[in-house]
C-alpha atoms as a PDB file:
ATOM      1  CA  UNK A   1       0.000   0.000   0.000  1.00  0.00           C
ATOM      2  CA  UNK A   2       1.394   3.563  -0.818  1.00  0.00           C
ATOM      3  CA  UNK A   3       2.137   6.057   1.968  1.00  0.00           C
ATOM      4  CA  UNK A   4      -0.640   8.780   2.526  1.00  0.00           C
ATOM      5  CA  UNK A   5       2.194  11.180   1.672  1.00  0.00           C
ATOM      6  CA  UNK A   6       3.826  10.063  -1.496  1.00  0.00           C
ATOM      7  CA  UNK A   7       1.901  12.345  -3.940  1.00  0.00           C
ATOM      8  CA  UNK A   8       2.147  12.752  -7.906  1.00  0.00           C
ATOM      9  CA  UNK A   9       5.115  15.555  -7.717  1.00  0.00           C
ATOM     10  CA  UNK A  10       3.741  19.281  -9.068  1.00  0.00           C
ATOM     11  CA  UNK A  11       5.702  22.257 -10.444  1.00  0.00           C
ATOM     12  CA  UNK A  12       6.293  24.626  -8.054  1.00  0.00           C
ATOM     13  CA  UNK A  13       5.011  27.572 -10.776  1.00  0.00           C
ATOM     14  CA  UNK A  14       2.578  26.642 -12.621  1.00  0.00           C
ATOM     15  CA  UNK A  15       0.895  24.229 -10.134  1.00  0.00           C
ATOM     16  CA  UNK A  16       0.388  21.068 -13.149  1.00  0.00           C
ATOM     17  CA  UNK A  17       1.527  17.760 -12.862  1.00  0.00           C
ATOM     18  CA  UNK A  18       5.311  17.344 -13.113  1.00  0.00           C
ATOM     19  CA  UNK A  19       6.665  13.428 -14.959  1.00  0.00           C
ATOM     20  CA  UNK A  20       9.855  12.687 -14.098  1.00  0.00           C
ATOM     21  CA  UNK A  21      12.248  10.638 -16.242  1.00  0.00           C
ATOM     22  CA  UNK A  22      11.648   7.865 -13.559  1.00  0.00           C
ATOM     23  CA  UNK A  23       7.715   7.902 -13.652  1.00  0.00           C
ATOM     24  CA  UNK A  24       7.861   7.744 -17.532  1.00  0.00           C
ATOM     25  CA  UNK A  25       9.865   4.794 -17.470  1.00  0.00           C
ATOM     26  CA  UNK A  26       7.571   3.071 -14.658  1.00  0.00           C
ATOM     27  CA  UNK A  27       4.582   4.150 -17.231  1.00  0.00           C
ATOM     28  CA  UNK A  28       6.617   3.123 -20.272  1.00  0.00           C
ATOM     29  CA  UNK A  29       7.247  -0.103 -18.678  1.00  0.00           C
ATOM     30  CA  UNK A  30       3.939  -1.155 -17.389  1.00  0.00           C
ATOM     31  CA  UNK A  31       2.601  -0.397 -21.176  1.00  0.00           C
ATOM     32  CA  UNK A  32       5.777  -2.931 -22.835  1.00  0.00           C
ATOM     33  CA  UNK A  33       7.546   0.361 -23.821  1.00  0.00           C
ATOM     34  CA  UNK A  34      11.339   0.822 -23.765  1.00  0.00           C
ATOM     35  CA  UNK A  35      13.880   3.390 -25.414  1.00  0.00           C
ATOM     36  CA  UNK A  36      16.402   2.378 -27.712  1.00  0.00           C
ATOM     37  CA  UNK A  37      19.825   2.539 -26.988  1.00  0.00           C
ATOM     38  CA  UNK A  38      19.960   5.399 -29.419  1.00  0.00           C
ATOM     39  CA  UNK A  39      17.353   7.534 -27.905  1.00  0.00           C
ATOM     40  CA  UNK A  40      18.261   6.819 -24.769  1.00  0.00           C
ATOM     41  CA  UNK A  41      22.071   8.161 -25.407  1.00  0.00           C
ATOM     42  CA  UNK A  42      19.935  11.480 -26.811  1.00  0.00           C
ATOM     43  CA  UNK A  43      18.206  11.755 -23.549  1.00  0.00           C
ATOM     44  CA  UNK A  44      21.548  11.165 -21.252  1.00  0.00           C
ATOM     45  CA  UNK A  45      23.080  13.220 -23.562  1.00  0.00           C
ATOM     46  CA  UNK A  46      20.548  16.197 -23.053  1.00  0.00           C
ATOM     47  CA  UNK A  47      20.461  15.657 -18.882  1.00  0.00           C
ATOM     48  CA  UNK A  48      24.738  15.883 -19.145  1.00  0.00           C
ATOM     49  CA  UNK A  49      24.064  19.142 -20.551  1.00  0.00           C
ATOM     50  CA  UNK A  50      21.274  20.504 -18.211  1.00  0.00           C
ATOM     51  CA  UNK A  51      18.724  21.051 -21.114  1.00  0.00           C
ATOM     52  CA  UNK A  52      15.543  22.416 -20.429  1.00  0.00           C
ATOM     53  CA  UNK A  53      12.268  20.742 -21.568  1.00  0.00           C
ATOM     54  CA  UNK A  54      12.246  22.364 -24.923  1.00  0.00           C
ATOM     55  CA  UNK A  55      15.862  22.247 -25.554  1.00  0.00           C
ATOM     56  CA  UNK A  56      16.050  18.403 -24.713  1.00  0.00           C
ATOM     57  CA  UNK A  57      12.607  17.863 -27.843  1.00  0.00           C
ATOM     58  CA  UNK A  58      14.470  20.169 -29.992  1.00  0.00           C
ATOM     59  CA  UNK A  59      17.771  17.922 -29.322  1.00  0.00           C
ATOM     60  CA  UNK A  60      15.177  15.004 -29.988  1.00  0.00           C
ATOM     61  CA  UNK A  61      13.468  16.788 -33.180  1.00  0.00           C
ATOM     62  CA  UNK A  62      17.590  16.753 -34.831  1.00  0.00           C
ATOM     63  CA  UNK A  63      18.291  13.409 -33.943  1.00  0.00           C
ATOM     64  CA  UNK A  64      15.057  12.140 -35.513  1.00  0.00           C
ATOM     65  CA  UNK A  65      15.498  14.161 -38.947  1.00  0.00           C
ATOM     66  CA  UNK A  66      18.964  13.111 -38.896  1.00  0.00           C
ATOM     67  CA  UNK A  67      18.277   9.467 -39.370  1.00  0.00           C
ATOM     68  CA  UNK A  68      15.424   9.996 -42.360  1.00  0.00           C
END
């Protein structure tokens, strides 16, 4: 059973609901989901370099176009 404290995490600012690298992978995982070693090198990649949320998708948008 979960602790009555451990609550989905929220932003601070804006007050919406906040997934974490973690929780995506629990989600991914539960639906038979998993990154390949390529994306996931894109996403390590962006988190070395402190990207923001739109920096890491545009990061994601270049690797993407690079392979077609």
């Amino acid at each position: 059973m979960k602790s009555p404290t451990s609550r989905p995490g929220h932003s601070a600012k804006t007050g919406q609901f906040v997934l974490t690298r973690a929780r995506g992978e629990k989600i991914s995982a539960v639906e038979g989901m998993k990154l390949s070693p390529r994306m996931s090198e894109v996403l390590s990649q962006g988190a070395r370099h402190g990207l923001s949320g739109d920096e890491r998708r545009s990061l994601i948008k270049e690797e993407i176009r690079k392979k077609k």
